[in-house]
PDB file of N, CA and C in Angstrom:
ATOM      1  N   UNK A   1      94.022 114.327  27.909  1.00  0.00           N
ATOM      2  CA  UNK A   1      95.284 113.647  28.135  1.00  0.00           C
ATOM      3  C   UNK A   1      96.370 114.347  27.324  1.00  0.00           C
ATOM      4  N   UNK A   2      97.459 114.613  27.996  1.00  0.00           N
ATOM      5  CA  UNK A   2      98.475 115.476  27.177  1.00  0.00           C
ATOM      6  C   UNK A   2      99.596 114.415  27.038  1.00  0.00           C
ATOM      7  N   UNK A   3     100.389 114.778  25.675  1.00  0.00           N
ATOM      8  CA  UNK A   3     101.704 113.889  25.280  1.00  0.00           C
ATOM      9  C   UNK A   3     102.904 114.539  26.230  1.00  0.00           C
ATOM     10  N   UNK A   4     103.502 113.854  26.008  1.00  0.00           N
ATOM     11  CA  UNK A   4     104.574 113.794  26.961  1.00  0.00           C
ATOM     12  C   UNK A   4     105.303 115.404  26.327  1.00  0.00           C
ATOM     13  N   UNK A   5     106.344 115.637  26.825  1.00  0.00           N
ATOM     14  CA  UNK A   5     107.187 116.496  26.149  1.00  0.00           C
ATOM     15  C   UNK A   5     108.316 116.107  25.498  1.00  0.00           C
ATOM     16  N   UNK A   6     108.688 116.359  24.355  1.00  0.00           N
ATOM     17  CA  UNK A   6     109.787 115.741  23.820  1.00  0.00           C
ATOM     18  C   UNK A   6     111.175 116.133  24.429  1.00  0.00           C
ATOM     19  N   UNK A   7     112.311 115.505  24.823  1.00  0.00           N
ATOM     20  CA  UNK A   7     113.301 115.363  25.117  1.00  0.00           C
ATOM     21  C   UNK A   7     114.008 117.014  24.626  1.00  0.00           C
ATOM     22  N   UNK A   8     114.916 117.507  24.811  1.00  0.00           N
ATOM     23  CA  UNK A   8     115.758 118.978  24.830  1.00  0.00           C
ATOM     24  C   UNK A   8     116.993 117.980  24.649  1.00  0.00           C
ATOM     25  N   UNK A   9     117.306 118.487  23.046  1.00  0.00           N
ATOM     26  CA  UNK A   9     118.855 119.015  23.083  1.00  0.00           C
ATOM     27  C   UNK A   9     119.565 119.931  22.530  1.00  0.00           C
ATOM     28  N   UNK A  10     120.933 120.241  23.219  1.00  0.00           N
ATOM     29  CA  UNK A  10     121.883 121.258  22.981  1.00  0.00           C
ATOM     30  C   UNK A  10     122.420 120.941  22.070  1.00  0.00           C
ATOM     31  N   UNK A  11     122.825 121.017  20.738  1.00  0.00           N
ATOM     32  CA  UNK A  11     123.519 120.915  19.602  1.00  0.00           C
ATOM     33  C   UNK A  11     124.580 121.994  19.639  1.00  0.00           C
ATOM     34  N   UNK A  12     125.998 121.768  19.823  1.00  0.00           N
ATOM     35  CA  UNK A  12     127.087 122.341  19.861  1.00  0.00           C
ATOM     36  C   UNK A  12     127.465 122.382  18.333  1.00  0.00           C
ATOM     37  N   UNK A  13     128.183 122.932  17.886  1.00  0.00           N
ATOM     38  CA  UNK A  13     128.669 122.639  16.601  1.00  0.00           C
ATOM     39  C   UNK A  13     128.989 123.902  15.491  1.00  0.00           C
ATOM     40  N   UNK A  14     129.980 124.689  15.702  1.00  0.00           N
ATOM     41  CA  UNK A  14     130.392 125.593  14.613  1.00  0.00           C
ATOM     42  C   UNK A  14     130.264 125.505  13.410  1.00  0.00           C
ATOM     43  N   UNK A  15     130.225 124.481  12.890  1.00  0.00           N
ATOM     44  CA  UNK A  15     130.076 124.813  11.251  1.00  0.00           C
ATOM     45  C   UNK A  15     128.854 124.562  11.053  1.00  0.00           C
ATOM     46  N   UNK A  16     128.003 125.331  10.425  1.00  0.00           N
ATOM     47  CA  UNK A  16     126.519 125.609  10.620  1.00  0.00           C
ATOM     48  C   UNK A  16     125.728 124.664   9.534  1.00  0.00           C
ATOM     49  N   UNK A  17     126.738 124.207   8.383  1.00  0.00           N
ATOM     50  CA  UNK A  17     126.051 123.645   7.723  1.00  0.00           C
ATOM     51  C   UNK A  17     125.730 121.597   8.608  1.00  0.00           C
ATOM     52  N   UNK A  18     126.422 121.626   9.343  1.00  0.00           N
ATOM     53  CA  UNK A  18     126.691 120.458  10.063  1.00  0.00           C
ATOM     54  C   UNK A  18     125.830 120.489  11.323  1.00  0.00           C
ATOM     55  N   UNK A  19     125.780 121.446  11.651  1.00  0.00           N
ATOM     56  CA  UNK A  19     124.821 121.961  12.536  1.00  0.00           C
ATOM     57  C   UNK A  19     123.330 122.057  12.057  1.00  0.00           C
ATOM     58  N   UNK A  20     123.147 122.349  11.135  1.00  0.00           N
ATOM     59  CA  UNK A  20     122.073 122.412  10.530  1.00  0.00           C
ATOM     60  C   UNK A  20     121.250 121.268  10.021  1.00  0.00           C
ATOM     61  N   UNK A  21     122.426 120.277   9.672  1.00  0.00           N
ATOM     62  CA  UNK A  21     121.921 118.854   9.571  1.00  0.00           C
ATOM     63  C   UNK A  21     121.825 118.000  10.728  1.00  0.00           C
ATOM     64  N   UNK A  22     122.350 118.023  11.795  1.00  0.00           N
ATOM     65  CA  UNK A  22     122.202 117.124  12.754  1.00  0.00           C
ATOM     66  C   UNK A  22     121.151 117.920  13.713  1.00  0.00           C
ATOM     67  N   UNK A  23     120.658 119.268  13.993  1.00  0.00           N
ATOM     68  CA  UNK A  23     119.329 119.864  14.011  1.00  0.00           C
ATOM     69  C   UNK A  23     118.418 119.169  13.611  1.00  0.00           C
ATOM     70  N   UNK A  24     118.311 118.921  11.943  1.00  0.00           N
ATOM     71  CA  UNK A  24     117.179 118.429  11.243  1.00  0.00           C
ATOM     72  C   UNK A  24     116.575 117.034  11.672  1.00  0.00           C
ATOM     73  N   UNK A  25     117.928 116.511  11.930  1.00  0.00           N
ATOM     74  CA  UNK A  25     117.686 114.597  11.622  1.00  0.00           C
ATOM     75  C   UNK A  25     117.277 114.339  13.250  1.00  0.00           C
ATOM     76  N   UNK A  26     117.464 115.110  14.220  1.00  0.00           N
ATOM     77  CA  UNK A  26     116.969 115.161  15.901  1.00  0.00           C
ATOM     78  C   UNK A  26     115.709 115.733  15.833  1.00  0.00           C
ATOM     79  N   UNK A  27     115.382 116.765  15.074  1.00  0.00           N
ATOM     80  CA  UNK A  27     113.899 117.051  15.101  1.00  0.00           C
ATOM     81  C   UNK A  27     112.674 116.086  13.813  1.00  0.00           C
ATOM     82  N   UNK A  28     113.409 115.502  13.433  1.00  0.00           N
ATOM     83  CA  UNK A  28     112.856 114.618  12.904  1.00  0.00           C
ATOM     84  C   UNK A  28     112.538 113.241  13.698  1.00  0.00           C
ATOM     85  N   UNK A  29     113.520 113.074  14.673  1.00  0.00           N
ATOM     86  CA  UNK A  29     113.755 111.791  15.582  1.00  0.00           C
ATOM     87  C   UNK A  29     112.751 112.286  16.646  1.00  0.00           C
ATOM     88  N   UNK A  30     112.048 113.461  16.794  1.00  0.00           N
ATOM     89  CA  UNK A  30     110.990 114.214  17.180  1.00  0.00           C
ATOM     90  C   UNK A  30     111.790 114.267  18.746  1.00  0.00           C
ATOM     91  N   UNK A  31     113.033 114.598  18.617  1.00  0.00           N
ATOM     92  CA  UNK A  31     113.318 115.714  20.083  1.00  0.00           C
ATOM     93  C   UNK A  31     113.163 117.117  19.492  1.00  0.00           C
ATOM     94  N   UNK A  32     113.510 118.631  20.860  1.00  0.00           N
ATOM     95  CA  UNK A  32     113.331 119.292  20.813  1.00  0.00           C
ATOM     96  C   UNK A  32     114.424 119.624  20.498  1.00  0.00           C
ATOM     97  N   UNK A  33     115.169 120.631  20.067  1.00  0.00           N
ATOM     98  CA  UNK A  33     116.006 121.070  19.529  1.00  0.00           C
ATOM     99  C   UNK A  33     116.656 122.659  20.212  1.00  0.00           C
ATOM    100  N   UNK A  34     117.964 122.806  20.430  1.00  0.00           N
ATOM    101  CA  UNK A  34     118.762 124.067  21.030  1.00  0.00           C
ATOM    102  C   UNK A  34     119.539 124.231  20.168  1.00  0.00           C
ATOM    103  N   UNK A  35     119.663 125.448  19.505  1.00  0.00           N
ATOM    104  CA  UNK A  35     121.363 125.440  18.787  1.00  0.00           C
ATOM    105  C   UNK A  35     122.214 126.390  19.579  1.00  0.00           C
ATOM    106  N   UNK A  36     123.614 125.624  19.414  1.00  0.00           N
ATOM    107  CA  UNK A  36     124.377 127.063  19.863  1.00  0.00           C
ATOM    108  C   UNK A  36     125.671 126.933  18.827  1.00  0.00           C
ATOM    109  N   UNK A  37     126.511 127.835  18.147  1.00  0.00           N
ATOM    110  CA  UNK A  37     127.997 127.902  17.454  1.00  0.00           C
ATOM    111  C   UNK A  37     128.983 127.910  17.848  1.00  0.00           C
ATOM    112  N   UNK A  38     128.886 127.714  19.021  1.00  0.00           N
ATOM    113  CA  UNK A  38     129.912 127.302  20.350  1.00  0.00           C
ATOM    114  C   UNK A  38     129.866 127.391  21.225  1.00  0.00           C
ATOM    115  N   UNK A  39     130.742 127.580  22.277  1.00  0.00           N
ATOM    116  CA  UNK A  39     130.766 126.814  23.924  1.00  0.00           C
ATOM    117  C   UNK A  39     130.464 128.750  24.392  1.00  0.00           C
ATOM    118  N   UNK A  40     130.674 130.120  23.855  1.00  0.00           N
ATOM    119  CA  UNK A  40     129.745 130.761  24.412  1.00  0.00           C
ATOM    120  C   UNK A  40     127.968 130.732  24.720  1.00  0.00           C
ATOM    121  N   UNK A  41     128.040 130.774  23.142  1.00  0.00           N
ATOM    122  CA  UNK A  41     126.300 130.520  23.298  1.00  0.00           C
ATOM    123  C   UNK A  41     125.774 129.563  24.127  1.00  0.00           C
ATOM    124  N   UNK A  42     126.330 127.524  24.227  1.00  0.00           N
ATOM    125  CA  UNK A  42     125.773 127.005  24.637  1.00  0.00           C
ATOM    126  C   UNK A  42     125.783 127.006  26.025  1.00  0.00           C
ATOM    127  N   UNK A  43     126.784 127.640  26.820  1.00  0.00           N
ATOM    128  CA  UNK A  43     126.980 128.469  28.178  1.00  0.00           C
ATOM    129  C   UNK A  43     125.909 129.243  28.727  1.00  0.00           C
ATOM    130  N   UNK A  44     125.324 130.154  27.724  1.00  0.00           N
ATOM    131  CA  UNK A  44     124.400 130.498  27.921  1.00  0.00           C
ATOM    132  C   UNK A  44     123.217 130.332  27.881  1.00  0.00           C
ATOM    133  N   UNK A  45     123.002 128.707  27.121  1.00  0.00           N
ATOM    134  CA  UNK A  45     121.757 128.178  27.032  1.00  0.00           C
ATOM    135  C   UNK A  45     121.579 127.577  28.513  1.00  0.00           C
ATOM    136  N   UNK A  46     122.759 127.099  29.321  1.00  0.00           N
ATOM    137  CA  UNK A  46     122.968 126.232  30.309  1.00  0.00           C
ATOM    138  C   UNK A  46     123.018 127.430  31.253  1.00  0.00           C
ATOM    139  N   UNK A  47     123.269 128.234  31.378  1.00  0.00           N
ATOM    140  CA  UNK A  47     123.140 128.940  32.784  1.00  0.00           C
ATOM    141  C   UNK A  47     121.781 129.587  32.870  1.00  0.00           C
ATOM    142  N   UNK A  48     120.866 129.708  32.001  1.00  0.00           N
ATOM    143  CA  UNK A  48     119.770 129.820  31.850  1.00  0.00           C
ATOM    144  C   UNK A  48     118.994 129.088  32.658  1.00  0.00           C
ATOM    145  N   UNK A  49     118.289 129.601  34.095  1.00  0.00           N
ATOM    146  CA  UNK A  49     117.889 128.125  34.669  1.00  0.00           C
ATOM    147  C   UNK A  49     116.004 127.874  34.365  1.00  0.00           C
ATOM    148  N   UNK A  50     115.363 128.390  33.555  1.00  0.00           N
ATOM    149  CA  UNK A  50     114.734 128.630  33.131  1.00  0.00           C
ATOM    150  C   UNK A  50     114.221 127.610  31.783  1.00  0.00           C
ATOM    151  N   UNK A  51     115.707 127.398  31.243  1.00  0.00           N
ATOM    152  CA  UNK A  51     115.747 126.373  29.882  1.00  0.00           C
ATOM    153  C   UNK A  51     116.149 125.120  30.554  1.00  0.00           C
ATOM    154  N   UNK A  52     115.523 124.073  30.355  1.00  0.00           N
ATOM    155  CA  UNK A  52     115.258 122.778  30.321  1.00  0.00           C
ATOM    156  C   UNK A  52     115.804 122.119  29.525  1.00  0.00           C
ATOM    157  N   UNK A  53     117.088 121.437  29.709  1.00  0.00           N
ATOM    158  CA  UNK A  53     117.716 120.627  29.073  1.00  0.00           C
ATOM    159  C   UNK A  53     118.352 118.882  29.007  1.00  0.00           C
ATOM    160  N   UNK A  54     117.813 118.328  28.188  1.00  0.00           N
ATOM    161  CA  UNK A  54     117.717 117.005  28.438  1.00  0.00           C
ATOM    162  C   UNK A  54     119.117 116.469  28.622  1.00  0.00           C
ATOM    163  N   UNK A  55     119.986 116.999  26.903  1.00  0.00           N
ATOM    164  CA  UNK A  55     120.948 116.442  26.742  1.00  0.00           C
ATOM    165  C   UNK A  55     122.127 117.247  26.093  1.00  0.00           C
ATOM    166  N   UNK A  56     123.170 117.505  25.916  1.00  0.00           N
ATOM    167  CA  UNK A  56     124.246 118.238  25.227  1.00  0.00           C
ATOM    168  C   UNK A  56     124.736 117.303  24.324  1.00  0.00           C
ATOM    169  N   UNK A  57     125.096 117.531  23.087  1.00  0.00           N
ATOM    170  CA  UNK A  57     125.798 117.050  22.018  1.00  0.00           C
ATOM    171  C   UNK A  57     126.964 118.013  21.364  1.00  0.00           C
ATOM    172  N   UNK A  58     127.658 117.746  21.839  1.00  0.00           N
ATOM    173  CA  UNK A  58     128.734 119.023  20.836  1.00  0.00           C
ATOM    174  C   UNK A  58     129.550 118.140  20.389  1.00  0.00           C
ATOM    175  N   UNK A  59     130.361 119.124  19.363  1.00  0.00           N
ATOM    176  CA  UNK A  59     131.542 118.585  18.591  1.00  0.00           C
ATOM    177  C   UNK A  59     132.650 118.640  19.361  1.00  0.00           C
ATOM    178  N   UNK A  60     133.687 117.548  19.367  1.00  0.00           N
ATOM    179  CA  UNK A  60     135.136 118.055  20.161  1.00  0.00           C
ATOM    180  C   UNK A  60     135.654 119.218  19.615  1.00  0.00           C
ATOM    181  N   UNK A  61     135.717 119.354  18.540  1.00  0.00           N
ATOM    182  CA  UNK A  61     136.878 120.929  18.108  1.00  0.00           C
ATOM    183  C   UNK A  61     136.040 121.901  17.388  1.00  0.00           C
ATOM    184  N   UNK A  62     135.992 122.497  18.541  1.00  0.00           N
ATOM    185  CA  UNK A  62     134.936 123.983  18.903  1.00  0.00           C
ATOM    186  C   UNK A  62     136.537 124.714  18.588  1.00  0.00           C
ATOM    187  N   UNK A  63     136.122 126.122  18.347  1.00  0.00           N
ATOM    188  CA  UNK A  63     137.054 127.160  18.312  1.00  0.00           C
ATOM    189  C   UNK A  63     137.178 127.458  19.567  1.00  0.00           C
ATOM    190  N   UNK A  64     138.463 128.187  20.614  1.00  0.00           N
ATOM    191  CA  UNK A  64     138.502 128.808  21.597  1.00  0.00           C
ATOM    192  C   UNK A  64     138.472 127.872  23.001  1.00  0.00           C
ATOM    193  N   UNK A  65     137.477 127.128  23.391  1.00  0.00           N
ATOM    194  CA  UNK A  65     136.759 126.471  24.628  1.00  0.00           C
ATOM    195  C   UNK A  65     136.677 125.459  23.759  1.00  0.00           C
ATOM    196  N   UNK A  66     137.607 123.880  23.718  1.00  0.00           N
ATOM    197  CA  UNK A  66     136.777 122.763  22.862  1.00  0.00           C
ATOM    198  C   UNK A  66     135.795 122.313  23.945  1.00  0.00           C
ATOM    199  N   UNK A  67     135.410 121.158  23.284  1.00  0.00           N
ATOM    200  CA  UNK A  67     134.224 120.298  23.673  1.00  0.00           C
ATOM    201  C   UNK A  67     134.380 119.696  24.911  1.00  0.00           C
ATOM    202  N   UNK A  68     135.163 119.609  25.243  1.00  0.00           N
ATOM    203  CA  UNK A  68     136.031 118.455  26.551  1.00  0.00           C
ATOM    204  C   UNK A  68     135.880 119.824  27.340  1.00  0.00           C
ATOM    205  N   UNK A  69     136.277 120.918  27.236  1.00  0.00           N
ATOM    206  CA  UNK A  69     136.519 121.802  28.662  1.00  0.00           C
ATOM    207  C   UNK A  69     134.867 122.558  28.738  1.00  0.00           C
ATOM    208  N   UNK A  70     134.282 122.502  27.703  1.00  0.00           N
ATOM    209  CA  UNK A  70     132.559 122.686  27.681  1.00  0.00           C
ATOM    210  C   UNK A  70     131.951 122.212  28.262  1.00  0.00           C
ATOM    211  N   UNK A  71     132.236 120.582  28.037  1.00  0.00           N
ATOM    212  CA  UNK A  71     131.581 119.741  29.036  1.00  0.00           C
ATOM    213  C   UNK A  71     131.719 119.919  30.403  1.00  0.00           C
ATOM    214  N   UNK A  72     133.111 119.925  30.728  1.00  0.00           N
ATOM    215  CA  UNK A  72     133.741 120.730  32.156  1.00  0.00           C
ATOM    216  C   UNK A  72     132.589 121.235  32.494  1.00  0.00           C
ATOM    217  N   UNK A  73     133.138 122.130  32.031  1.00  0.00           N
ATOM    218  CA  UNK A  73     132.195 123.881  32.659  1.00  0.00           C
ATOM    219  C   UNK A  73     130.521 123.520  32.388  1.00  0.00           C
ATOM    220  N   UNK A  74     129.711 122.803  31.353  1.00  0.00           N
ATOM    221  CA  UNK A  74     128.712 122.621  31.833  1.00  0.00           C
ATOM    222  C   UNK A  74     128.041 121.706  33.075  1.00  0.00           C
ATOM    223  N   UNK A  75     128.770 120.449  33.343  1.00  0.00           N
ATOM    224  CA  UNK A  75     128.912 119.902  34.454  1.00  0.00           C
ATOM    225  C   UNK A  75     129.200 120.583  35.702  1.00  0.00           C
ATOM    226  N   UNK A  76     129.574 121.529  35.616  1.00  0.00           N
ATOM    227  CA  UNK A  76     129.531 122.313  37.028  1.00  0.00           C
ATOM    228  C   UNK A  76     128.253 123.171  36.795  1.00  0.00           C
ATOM    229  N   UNK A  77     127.865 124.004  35.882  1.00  0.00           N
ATOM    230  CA  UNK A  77     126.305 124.372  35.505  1.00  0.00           C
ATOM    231  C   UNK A  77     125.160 123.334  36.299  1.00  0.00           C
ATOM    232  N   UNK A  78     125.494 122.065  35.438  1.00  0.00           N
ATOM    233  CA  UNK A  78     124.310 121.001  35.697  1.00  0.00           C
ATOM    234  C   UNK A  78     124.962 119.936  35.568  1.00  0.00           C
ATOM    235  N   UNK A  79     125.666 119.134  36.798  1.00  0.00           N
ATOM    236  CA  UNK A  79     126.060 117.864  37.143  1.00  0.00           C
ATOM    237  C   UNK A  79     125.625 116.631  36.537  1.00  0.00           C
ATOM    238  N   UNK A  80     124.177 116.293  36.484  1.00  0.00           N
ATOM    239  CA  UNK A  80     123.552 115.465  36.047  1.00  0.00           C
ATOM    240  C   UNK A  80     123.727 115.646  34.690  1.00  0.00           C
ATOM    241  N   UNK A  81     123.820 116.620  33.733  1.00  0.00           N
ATOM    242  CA  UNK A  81     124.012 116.396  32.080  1.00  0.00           C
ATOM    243  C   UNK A  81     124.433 115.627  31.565  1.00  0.00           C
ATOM    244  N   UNK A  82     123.496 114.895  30.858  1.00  0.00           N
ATOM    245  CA  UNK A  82     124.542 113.892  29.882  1.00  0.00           C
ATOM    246  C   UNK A  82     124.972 114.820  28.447  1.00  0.00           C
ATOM    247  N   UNK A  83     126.013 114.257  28.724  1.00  0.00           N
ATOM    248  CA  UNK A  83     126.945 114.627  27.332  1.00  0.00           C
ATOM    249  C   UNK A  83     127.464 113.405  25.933  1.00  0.00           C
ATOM    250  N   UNK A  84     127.249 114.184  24.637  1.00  0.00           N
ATOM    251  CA  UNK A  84     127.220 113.383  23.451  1.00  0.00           C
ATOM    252  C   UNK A  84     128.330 113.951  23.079  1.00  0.00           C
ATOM    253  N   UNK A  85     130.032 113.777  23.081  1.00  0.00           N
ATOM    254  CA  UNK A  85     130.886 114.146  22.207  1.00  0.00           C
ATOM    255  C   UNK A  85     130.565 113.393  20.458  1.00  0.00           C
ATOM    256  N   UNK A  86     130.716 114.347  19.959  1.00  0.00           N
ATOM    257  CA  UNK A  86     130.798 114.525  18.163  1.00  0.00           C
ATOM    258  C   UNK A  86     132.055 114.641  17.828  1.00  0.00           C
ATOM    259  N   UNK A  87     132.605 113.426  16.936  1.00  0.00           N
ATOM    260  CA  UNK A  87     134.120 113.542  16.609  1.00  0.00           C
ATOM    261  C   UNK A  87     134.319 112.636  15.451  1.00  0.00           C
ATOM    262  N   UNK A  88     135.178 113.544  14.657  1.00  0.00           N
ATOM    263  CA  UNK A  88     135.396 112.510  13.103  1.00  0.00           C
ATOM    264  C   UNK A  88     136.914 111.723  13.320  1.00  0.00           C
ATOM    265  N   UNK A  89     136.978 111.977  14.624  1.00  0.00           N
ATOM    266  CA  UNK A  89     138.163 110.845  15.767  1.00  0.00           C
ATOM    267  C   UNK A  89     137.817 109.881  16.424  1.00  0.00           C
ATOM    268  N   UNK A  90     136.931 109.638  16.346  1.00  0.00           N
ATOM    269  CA  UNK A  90     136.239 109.072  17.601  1.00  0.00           C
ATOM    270  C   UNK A  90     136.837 107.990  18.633  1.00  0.00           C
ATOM    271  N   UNK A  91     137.740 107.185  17.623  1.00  0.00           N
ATOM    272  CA  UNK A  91     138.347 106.107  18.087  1.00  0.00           C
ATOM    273  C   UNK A  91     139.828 107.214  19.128  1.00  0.00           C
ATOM    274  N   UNK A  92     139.723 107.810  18.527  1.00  0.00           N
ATOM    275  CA  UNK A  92     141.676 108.609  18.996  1.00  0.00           C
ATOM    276  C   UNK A  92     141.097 109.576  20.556  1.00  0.00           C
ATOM    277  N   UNK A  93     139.826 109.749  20.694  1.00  0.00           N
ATOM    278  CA  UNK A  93     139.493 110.881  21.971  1.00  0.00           C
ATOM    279  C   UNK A  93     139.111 109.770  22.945  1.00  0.00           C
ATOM    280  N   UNK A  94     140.054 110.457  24.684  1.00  0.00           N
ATOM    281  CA  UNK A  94     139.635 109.925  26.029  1.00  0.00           C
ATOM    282  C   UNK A  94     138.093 111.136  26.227  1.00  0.00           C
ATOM    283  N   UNK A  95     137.313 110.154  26.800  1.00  0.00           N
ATOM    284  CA  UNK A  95     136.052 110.795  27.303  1.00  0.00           C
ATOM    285  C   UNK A  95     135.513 110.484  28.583  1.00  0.00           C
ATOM    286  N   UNK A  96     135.118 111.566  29.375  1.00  0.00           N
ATOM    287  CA  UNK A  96     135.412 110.851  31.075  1.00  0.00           C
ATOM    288  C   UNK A  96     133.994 109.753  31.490  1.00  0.00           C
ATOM    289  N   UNK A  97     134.226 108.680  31.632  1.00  0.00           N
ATOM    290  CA  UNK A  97     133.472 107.403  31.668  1.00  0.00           C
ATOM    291  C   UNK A  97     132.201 107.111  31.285  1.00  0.00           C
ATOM    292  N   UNK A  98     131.726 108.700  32.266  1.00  0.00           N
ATOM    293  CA  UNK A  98     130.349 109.280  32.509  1.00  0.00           C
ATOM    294  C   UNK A  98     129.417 109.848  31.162  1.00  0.00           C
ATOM    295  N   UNK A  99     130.046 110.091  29.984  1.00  0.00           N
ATOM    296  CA  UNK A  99     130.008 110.957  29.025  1.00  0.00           C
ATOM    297  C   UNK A  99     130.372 109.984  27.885  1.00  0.00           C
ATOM    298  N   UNK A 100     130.071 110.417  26.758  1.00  0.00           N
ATOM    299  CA  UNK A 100     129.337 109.446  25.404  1.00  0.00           C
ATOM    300  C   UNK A 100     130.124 110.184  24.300  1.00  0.00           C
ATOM    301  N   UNK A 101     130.427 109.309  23.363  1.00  0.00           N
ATOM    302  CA  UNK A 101     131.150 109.502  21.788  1.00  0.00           C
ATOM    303  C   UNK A 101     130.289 108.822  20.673  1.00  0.00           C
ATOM    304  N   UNK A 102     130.287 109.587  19.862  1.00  0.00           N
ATOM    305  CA  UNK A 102     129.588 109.087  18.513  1.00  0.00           C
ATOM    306  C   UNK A 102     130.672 109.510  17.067  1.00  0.00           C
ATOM    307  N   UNK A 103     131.271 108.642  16.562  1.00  0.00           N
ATOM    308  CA  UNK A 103     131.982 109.230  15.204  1.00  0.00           C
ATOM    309  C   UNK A 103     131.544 109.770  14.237  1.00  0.00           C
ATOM    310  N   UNK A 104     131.982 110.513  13.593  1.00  0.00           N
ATOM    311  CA  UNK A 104     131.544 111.411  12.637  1.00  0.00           C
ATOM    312  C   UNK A 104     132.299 111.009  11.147  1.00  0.00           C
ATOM    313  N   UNK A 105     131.510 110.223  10.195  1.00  0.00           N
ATOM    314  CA  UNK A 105     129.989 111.062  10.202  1.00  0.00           C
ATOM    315  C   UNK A 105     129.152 109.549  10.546  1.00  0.00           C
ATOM    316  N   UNK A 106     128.063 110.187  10.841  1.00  0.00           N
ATOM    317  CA  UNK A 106     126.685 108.867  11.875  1.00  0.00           C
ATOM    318  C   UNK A 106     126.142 108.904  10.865  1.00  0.00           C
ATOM    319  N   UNK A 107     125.475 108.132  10.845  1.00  0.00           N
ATOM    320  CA  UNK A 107     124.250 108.221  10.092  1.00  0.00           C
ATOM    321  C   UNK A 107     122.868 107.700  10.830  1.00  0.00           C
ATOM    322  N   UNK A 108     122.032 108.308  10.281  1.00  0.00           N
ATOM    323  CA  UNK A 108     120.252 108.797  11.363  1.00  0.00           C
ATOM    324  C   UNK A 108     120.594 107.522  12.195  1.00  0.00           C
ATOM    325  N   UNK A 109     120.273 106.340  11.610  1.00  0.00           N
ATOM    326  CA  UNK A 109     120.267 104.923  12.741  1.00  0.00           C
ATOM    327  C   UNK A 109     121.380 105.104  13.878  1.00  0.00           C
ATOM    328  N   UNK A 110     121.961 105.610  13.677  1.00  0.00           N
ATOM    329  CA  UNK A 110     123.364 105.822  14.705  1.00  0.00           C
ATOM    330  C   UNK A 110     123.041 106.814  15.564  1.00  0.00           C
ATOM    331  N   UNK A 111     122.432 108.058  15.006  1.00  0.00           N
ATOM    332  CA  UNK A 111     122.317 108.595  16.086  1.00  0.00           C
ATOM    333  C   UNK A 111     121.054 108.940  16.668  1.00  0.00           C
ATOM    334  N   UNK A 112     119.905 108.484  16.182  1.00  0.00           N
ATOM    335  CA  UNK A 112     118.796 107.990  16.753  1.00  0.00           C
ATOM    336  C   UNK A 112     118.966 106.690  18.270  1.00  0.00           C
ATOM    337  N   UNK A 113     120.032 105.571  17.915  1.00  0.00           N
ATOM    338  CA  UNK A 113     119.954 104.921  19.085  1.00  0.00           C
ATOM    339  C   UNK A 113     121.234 105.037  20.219  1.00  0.00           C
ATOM    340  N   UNK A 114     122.398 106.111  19.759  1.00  0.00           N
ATOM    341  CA  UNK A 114     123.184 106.748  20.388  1.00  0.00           C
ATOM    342  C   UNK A 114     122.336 107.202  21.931  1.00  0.00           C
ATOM    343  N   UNK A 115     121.039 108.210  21.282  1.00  0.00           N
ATOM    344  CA  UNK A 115     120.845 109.460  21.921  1.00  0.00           C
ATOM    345  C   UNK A 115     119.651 108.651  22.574  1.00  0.00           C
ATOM    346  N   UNK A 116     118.939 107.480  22.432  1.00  0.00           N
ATOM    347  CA  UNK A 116     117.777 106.902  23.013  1.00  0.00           C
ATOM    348  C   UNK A 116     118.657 106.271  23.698  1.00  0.00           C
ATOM    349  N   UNK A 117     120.048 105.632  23.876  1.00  0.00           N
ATOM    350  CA  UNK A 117     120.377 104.929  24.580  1.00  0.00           C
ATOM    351  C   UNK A 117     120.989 105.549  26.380  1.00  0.00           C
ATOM    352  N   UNK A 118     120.867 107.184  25.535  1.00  0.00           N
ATOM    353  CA  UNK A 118     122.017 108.014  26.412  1.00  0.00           C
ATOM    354  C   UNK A 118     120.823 108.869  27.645  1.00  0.00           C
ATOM    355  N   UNK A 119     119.773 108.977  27.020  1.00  0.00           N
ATOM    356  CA  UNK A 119     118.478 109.486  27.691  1.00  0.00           C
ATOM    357  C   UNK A 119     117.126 109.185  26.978  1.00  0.00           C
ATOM    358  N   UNK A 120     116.967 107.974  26.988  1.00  0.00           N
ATOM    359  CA  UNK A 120     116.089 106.824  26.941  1.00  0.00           C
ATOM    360  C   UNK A 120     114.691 107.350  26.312  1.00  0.00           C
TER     361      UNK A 120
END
């Protein structure tokens, strides 16, 4: 009998030390884990059709491409994606209906039932 596979996510997020922690506390919450340092790399995790991806989490203010036009462009990649905007705004950002906000900073309980609530 084999276990299930754990859940895939995309962790958006330029500043690496922030990145590095919300990595940890998701692979601890025993999903699988993607990093990318911005909306190039994670572009390329997503056009990859090969990589299996549950869920996207990025930060709104990415350098270059923010988070809002990422999401864009990965939604045309893969329609069905759910998306986790990351924002130490949270209350001040529109997010299109379909798509999810968490304020910054969370803490584990927060975003343990954020991300179970968002892909179960």
């Amino acid at each position: 009998m084999s276990a299930a596979k754990p859940p895939i996510i995309l962790v958006v997020e330029d500043d690496a030390i922030v990145r590095m922690l919300i990595v940890d506390v998701l692979e601890e919450l025993a999903f699988d884990v993607l990093e990318a340092d911005g909306s190039e790399q994670a572009l390329a995790h997503l056009n990859n059709d090969s990589q299996h991806v549950d869920m996207m989490m990025t930060d709104v203010g990415l350098p270059g491409m923010d988070g809002r036009e990422l999401a864009q462009q990965a939604r045309v990649l893969r329609p069905e994606l759910p998306v986790l905007f990351a924002s130490g705004y949270a209350e001040n950002i529109d997010v299109p209906a379909d798509m999810h906000v968490i304020g910054k900073p969370f803490s584990i309980d927060q975003l343990r039932d954020k991300v179970k609530s968002i892909i179960g």
